[in-house]
Protein backbone atom coordinates (compact mmCIF):
# COMPACT_ATOMS: atom_id res chain seq x y z
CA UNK A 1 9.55 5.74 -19.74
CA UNK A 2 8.99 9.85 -19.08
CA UNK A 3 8.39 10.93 -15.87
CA UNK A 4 4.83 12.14 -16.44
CA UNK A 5 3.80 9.11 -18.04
CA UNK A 6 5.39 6.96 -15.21
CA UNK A 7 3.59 8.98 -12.50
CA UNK A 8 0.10 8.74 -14.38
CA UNK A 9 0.19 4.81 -14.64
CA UNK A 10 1.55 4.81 -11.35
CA UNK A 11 -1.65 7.53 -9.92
CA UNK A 12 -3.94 5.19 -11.13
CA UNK A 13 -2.36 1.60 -9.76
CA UNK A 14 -2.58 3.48 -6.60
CA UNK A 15 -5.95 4.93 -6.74
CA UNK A 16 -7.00 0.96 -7.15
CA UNK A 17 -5.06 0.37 -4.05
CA UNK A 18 -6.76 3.40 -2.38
CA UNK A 19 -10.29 2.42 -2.78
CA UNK A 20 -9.36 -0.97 -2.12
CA UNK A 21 -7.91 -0.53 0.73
CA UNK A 22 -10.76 2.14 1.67
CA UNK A 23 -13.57 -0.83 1.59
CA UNK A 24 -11.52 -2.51 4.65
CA UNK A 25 -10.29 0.32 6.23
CA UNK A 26 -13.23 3.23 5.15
CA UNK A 27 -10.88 5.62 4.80
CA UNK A 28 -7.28 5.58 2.98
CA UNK A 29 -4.76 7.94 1.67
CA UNK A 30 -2.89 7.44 -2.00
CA UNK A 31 1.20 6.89 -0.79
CA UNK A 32 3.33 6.75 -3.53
CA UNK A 33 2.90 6.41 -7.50
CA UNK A 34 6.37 5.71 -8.44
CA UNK A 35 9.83 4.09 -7.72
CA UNK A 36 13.34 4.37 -9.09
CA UNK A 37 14.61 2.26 -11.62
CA UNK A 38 17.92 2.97 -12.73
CA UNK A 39 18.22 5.84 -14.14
CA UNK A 40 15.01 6.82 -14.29
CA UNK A 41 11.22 6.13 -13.45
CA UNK A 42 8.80 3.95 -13.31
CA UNK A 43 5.28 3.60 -12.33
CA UNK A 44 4.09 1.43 -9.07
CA UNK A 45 3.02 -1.93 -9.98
CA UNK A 46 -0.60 -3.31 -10.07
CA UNK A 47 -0.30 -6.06 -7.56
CA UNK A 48 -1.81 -5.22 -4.19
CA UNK A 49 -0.54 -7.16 -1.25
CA UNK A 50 -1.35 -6.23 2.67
CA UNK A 51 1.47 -5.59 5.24
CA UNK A 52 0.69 -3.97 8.54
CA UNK A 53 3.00 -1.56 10.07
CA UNK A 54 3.28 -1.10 14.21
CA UNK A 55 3.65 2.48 15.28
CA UNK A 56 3.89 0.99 18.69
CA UNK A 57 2.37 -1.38 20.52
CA UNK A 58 -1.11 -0.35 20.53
CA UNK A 59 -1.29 1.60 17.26
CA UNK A 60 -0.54 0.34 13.32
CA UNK A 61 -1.36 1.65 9.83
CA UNK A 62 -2.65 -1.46 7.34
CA UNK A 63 -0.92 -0.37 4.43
CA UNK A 64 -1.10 -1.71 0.37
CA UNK A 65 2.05 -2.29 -1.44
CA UNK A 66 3.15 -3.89 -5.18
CA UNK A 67 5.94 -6.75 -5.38
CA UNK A 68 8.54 -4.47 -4.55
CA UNK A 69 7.32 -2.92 -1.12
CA UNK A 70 6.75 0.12 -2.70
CA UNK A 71 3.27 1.42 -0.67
CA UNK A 72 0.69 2.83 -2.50
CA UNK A 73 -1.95 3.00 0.03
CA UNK A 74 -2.76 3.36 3.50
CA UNK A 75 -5.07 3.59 6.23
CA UNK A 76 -4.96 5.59 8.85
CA UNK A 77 -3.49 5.31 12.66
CA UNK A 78 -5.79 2.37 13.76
CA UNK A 79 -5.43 -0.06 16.83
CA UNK A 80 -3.65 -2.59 16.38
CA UNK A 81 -6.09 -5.30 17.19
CA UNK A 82 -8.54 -3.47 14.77
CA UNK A 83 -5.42 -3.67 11.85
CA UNK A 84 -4.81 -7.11 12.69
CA UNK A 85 -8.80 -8.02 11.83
CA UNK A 86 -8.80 -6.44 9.29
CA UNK A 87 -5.96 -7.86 7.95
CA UNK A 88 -7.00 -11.18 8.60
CA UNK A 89 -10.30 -10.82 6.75
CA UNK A 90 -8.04 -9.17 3.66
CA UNK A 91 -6.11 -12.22 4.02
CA UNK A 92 -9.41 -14.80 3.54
CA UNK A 93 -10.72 -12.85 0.30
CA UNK A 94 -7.37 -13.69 -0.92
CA UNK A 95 -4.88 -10.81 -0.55
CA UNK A 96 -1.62 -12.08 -0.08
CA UNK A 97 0.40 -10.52 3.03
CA UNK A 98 4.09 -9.24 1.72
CA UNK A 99 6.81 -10.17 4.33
CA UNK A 100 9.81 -8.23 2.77
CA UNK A 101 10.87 -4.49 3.78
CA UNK A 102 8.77 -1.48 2.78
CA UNK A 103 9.21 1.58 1.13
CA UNK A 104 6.72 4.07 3.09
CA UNK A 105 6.49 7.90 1.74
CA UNK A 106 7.86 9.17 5.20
C-alpha cells in the first residue's frame, strides 16, 4: 500500500476513535494514523479497544488503540479516578480493555 493511501484509511479509523472516545471523555485528540509493516506502511486498524495510561498516581490519559497497541485516540490529562469511571462504563457498553504494550505518539 502507498503511503498516502495508508495514512488516509488510517485518518479516518482514527477520527472514529476520536469522536468515540470524545462521547466518554468530551474532548479527544487524533494520535496516530499509521504503523510500520515491513517495509512499508500501513493504515491503523478499525478495532477500538480502551487502555488507560498513569502519568502518575493521581493523573492518566484514557486512550483508544487497534489490536496492535497502536493509539489512535486520546483524552486528555484527567484524574485518575475520573479515567478509571470512565473506563469502567466503556467497559459495560462493551469495549474491550487491551492489556498488551502501547505504541503512544510521544
Amino acid at each position: 500500500m502507498q503511503y498516502y493511501e495508508a495514512v488516509r484509511r488510517g485518518e479516518e479509523a482514527a477520527r472514529k476513535a476520536q469522536h468515540l472516545l470524545a462521547k466518554y471523555t468530551g474532548y479527544a485528540i487524533v494520535a496516530m494514523v499509521v504503523k510500520e509493516a515491513g517495509a512499508g506502511w500501513i493504515p491503523v486498524g478499525d478495532e477500538n479497544l480502551y487502555a488507560l495510561v498513569r502519568k502518575d498516581e493521581s493523573l492518566c490519559v484514557l486512550v483508544l488503540c487497534d489490536k496492535d497497541g497502536y493509539v489512535k485516540a486520546m483524552s486528555n490529562m484527567l484524574p485518575c479516578r475520573v479515567a478509571e469511571s470512565l473506563a469502567a462504563k466503556m467497559q459495560k457498553d462493551g469495549l474491550v480493555e487491551y492489556k498488551g504494550k502501547l505504541v503512544l505518539p510521544l
